[in-house]
C-alpha atoms as a PDB file:
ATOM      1  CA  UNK A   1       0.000   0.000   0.000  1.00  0.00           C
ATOM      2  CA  UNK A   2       1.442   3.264  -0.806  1.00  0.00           C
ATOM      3  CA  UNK A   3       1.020   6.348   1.366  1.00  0.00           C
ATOM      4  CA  UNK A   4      -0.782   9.467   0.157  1.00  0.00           C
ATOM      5  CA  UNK A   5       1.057  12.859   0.222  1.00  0.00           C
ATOM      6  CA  UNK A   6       1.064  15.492   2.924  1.00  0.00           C
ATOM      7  CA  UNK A   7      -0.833  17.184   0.348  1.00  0.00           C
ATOM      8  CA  UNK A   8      -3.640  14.940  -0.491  1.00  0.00           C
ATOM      9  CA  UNK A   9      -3.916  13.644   3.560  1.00  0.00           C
ATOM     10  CA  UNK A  10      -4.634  17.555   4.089  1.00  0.00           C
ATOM     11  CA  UNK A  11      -7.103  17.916   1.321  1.00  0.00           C
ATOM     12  CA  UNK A  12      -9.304  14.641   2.757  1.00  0.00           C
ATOM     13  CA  UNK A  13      -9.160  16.157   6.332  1.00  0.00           C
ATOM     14  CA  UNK A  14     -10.458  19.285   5.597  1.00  0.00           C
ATOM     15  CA  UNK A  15     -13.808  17.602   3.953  1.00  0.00           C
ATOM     16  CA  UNK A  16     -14.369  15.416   6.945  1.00  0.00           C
ATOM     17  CA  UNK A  17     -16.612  16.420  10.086  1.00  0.00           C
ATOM     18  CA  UNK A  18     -15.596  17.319  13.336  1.00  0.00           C
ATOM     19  CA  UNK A  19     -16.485  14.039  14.601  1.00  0.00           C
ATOM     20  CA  UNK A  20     -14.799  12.074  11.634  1.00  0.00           C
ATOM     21  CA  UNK A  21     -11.553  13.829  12.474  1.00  0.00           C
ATOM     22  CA  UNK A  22     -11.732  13.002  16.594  1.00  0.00           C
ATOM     23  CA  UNK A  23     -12.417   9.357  15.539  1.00  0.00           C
ATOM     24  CA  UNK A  24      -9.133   9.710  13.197  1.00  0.00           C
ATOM     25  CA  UNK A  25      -7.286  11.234  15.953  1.00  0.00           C
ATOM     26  CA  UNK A  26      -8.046   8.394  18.687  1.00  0.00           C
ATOM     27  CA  UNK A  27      -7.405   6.101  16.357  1.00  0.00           C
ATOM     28  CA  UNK A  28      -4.191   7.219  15.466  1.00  0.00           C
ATOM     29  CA  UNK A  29      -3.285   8.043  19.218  1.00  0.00           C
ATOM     30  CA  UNK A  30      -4.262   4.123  20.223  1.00  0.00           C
ATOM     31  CA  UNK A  31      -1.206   2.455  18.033  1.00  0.00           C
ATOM     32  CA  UNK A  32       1.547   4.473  18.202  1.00  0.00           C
ATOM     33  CA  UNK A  33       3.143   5.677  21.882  1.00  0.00           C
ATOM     34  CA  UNK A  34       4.479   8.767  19.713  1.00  0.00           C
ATOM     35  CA  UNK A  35       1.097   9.785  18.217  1.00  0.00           C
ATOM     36  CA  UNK A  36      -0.289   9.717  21.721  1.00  0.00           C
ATOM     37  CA  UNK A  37       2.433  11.901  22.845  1.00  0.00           C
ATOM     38  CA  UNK A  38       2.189  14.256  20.685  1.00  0.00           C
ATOM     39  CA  UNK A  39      -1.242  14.722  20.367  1.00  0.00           C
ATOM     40  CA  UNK A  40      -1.356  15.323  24.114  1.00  0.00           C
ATOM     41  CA  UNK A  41       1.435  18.049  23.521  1.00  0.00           C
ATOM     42  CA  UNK A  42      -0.831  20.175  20.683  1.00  0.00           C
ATOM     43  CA  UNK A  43      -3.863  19.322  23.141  1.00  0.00           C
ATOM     44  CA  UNK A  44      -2.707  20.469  26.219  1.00  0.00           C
ATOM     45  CA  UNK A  45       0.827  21.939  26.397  1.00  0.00           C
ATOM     46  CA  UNK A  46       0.981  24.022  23.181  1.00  0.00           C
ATOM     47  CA  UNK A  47      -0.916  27.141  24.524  1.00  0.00           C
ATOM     48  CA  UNK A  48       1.489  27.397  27.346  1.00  0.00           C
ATOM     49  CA  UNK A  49       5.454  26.554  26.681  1.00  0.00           C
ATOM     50  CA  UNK A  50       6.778  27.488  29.988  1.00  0.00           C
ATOM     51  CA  UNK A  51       5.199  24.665  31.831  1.00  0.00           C
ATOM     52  CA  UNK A  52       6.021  22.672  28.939  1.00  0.00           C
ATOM     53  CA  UNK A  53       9.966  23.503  29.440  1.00  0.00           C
ATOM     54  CA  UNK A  54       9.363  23.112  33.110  1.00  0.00           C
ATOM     55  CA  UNK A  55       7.916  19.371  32.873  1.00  0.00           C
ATOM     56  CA  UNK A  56      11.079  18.696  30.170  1.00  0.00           C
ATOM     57  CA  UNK A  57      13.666  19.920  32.971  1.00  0.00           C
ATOM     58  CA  UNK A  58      11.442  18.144  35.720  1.00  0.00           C
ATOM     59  CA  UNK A  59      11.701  14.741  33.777  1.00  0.00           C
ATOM     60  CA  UNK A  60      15.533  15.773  33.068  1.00  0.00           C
ATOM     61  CA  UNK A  61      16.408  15.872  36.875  1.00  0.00           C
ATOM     62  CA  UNK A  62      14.784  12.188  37.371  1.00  0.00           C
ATOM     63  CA  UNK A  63      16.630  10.761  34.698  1.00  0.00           C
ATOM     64  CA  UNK A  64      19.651  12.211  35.926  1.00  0.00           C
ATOM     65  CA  UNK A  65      18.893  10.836  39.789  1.00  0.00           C
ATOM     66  CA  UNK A  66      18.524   7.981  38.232  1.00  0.00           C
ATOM     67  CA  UNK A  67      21.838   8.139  36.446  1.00  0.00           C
ATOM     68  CA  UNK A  68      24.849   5.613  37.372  1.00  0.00           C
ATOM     69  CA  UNK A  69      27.801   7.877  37.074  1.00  0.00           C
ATOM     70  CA  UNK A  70      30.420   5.442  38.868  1.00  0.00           C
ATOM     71  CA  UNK A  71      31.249   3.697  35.498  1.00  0.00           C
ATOM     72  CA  UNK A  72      31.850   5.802  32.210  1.00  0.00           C
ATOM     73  CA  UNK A  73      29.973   3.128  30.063  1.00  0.00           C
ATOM     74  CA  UNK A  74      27.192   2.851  32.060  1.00  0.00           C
ATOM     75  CA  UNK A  75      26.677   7.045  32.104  1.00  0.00           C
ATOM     76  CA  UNK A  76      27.194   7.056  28.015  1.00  0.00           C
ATOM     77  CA  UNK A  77      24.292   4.824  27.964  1.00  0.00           C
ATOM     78  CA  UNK A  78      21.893   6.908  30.322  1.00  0.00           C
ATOM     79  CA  UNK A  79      23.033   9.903  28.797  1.00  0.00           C
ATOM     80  CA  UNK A  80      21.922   8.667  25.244  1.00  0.00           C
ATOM     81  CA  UNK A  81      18.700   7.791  26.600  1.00  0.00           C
ATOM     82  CA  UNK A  82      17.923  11.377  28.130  1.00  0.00           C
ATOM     83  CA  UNK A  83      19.333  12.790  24.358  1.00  0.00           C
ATOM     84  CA  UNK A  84      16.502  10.679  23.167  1.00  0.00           C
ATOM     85  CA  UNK A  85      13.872  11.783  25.177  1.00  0.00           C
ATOM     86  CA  UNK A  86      15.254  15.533  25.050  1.00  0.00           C
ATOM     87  CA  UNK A  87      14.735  15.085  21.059  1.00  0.00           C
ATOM     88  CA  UNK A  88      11.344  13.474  21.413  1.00  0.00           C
ATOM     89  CA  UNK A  89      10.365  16.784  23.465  1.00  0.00           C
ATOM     90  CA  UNK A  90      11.933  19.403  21.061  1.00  0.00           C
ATOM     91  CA  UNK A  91      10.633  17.611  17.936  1.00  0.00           C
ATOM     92  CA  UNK A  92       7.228  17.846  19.238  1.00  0.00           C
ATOM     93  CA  UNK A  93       7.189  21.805  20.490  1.00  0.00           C
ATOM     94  CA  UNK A  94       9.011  22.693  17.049  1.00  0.00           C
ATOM     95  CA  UNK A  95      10.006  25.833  18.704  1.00  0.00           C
ATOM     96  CA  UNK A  96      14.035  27.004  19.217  1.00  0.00           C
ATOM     97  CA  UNK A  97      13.972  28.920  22.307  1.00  0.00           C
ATOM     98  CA  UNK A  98      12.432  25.697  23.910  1.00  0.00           C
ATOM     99  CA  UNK A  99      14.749  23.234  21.776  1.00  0.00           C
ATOM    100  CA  UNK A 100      17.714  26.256  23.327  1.00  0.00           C
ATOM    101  CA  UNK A 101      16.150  26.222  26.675  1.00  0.00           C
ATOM    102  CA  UNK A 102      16.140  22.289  27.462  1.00  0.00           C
ATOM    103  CA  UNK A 103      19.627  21.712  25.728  1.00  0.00           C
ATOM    104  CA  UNK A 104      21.046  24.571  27.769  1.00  0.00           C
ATOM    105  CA  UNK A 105      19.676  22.723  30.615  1.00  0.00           C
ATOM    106  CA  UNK A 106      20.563  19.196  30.129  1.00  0.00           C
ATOM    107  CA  UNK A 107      24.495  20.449  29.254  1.00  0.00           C
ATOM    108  CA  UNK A 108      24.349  22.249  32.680  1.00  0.00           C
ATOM    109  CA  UNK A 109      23.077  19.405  34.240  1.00  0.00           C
ATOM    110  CA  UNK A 110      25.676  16.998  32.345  1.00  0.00           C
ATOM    111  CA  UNK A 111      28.406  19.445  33.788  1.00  0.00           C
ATOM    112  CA  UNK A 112      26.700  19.522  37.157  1.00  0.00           C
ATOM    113  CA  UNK A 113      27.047  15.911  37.314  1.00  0.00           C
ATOM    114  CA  UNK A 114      30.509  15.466  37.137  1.00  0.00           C
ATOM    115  CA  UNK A 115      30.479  12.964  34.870  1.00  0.00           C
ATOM    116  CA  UNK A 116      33.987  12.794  33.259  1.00  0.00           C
ATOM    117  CA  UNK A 117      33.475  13.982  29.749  1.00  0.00           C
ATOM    118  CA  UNK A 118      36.883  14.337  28.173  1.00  0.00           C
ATOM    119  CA  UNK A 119      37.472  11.093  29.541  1.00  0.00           C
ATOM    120  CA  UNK A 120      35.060   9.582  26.842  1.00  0.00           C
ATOM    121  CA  UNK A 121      34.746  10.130  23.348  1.00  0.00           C
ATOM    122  CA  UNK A 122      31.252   8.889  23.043  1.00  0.00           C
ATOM    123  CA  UNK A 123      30.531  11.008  25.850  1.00  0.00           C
ATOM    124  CA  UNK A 124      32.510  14.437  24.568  1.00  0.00           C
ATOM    125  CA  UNK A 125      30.966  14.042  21.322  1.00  0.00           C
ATOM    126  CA  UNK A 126      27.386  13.599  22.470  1.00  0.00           C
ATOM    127  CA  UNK A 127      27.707  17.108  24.479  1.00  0.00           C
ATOM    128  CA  UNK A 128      29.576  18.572  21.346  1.00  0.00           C
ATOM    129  CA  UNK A 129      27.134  17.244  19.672  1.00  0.00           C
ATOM    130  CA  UNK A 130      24.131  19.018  21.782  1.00  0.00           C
ATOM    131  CA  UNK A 131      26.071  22.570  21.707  1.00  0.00           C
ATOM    132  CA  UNK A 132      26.632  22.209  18.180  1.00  0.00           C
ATOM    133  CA  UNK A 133      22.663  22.289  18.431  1.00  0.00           C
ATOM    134  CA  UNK A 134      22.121  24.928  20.614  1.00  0.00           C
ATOM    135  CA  UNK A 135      24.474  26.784  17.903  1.00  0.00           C
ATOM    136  CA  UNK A 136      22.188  26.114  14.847  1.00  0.00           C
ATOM    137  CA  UNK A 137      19.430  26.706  16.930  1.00  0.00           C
ATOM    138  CA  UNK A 138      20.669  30.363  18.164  1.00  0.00           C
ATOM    139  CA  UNK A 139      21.608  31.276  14.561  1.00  0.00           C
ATOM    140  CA  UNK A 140      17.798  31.244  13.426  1.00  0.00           C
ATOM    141  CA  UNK A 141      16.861  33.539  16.669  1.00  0.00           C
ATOM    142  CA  UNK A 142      16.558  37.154  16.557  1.00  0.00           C
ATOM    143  CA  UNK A 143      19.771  39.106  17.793  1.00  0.00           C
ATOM    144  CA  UNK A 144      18.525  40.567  21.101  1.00  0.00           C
ATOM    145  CA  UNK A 145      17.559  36.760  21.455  1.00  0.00           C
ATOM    146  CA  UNK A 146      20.924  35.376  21.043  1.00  0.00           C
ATOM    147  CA  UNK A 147      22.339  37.573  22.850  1.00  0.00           C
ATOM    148  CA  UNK A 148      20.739  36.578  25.731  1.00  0.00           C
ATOM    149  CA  UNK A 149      21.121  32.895  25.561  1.00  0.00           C
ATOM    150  CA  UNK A 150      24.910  33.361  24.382  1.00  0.00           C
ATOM    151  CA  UNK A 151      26.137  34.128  27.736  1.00  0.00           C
ATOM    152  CA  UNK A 152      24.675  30.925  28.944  1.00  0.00           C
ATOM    153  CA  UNK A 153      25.985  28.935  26.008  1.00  0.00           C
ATOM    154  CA  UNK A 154      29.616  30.165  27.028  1.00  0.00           C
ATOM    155  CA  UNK A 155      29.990  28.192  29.999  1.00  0.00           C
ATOM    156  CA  UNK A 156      29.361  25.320  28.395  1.00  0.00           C
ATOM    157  CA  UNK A 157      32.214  24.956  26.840  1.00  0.00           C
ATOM    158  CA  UNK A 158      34.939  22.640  28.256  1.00  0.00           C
END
């Protein structure tokens, strides 16, 4: 079976009911973890991004509680998990300053927890790899903007 377009899907939505669409929705929401996730985002985070941050860096903290940071292996594979929740979040706000905001955060943290980064490559690449991202990210904000979250982005460095 071959997929239909962006194009076409948005054509066939826009005929359909209210209550055609909510049925659609549910449906999608009830086979894929993702589609429920972000659905709940658009639903009830969107309108309000600061809370949305806020639950990000609250889930950050438990994850790094939670983090074994006696062996460098171990920490390189906790560390890719939070990277892969802290993508899941930014993916589905689609907005820099909160994609800035929650990498800013999760390098602080990473530095915070005194996990030995130049010690591992993995490791130093992954947090080169997240300020290399905060970078792009900055370079699409307005000036007063970067300014702003360049000071914080300094101290990141090693």
């Amino acid at each position: 079976m071959k997929a239909a377009t962006l194009n076409e899907l948005k054509k066939e939505l826009t005929g359909l009911p209210a209550k055609e669409l909510v049925e659609i929705c549910l449906r999608l929401a009830k086979y894929k973890k993702e589609s429920k996730e972000l659905l709940t985002y658009l639903i009830f985070e969107s309108d309000n991004e600061a809370n949305y941050i806020a639950a990000i860096k609250a889930d950050i903290d438990e994850q790094f509680e939670l983090l074994n940071t006696s062996n460098l292996y171990v920490a390189k594979k906790g560390l890719q998990k939070i990277v892969r929740s802290i993508s899941k979040y930014i993916k589905y706000s689609g907005i820099k300053q909160t994609e800035i905001e929650v990498l800013i955060y999760f390098c602080q943290m990473v530095k915070k927890s005194r996990i030995r980064i130049t010690q591992n490559t993995v490791i130093e690449n992954l947090y080169n790899r997240q300020l290399a991202k905060i970078e792009k990210a900055l370079n699409s904000l307005h000036e007063d903007l970067q300014f702003d979250y360049q000071q914080e982005v300094e101290g990141l460095y090693l």
